[in-house]
C-alpha atoms as a PDB file:
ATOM      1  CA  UNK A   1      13.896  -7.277  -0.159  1.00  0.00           C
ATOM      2  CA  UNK A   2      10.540  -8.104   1.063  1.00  0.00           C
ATOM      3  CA  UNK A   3       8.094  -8.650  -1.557  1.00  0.00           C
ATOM      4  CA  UNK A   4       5.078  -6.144  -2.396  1.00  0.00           C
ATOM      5  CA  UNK A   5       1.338  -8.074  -2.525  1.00  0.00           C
ATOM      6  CA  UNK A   6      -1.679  -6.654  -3.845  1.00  0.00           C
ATOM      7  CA  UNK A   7      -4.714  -6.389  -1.561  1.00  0.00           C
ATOM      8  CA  UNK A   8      -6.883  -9.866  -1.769  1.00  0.00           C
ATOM      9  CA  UNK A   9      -9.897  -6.997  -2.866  1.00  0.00           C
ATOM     10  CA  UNK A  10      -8.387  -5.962  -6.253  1.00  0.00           C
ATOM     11  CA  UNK A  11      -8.915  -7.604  -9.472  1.00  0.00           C
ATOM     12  CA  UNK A  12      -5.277  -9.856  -9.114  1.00  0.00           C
ATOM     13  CA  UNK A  13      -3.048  -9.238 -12.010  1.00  0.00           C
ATOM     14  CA  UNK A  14      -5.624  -7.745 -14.734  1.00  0.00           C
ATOM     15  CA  UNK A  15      -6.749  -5.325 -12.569  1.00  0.00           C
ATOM     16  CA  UNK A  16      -3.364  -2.788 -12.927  1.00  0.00           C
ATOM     17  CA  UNK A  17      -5.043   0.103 -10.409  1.00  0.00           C
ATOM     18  CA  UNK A  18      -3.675  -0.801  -7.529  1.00  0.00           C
ATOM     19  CA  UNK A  19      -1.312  -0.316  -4.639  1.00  0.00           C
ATOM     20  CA  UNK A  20       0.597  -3.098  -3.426  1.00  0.00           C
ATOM     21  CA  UNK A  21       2.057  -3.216   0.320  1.00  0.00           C
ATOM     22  CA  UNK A  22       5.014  -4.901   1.911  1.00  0.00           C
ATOM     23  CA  UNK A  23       5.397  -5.039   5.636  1.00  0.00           C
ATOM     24  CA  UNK A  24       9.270  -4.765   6.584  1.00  0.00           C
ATOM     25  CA  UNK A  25      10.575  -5.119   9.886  1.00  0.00           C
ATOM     26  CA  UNK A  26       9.763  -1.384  11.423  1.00  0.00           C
ATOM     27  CA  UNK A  27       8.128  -0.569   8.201  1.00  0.00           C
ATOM     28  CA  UNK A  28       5.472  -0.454   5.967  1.00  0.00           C
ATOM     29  CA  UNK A  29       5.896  -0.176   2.231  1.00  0.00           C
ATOM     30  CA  UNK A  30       3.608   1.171  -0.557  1.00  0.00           C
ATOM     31  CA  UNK A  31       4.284   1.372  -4.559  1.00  0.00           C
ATOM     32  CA  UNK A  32       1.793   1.780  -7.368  1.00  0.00           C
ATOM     33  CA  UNK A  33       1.365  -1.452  -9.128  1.00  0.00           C
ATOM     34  CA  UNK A  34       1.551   0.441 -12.405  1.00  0.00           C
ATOM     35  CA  UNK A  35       4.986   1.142 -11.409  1.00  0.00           C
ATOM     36  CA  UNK A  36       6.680  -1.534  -9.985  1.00  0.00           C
ATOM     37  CA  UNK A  37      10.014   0.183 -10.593  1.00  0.00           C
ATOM     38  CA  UNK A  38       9.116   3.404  -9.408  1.00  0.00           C
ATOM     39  CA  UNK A  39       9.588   4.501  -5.862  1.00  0.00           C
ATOM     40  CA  UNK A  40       8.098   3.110  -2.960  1.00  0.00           C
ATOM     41  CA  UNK A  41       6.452   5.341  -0.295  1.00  0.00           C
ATOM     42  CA  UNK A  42       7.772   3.977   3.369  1.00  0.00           C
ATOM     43  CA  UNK A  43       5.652   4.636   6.413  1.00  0.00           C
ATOM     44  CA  UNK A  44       6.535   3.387  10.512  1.00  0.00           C
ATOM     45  CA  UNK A  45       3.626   0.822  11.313  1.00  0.00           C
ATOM     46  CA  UNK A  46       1.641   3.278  13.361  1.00  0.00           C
ATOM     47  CA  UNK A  47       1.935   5.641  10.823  1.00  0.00           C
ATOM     48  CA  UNK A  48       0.268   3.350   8.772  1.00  0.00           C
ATOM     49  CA  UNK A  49      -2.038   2.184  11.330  1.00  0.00           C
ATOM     50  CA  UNK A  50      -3.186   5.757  11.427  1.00  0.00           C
ATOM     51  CA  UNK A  51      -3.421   6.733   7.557  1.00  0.00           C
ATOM     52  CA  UNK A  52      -5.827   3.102   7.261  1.00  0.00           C
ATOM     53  CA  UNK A  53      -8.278   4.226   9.539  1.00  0.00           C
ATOM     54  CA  UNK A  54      -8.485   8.030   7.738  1.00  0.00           C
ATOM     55  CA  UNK A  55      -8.933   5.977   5.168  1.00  0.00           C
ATOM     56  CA  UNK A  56     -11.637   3.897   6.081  1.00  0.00           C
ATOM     57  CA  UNK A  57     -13.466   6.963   8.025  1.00  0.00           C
ATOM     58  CA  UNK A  58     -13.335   8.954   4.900  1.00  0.00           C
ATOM     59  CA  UNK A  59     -10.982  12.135   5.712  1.00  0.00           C
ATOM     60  CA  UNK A  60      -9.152  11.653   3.125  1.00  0.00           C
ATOM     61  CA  UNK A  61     -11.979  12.902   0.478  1.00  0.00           C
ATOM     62  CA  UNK A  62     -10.795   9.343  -1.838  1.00  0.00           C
END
């Protein structure tokens, strides 16, 4: 399996809001940190690609 990392912006292992990503070979995976046995959300790369820049343009109302 390829292991999940937390974003070098959250607060490392005391800080349990986040999302941690892994990047497999054709995919992209997401999980809640709060969950790390809970599912995983898989997305192709330019999916991704795509959902990061709604994101960062603020589409997504978050």
């Amino acid at each position: 399996m390829t292991r999940l990392r937390k974003s070098s912006h959250s607060g490392g292992d005391s800080d349990p809001a986040c999302v941690e990503l892994a990047w497999a070979v054709d995919e992209v995976w997401v999980r809640d940190s709060k969950d790390p046995d809970g599912e995983r959300l898989a997305f192709g790369q330019q999916e991704f690609a795509g959902l990061v820049v709604r994101v960062k343009c603020g589409e997504l109302g978050l």
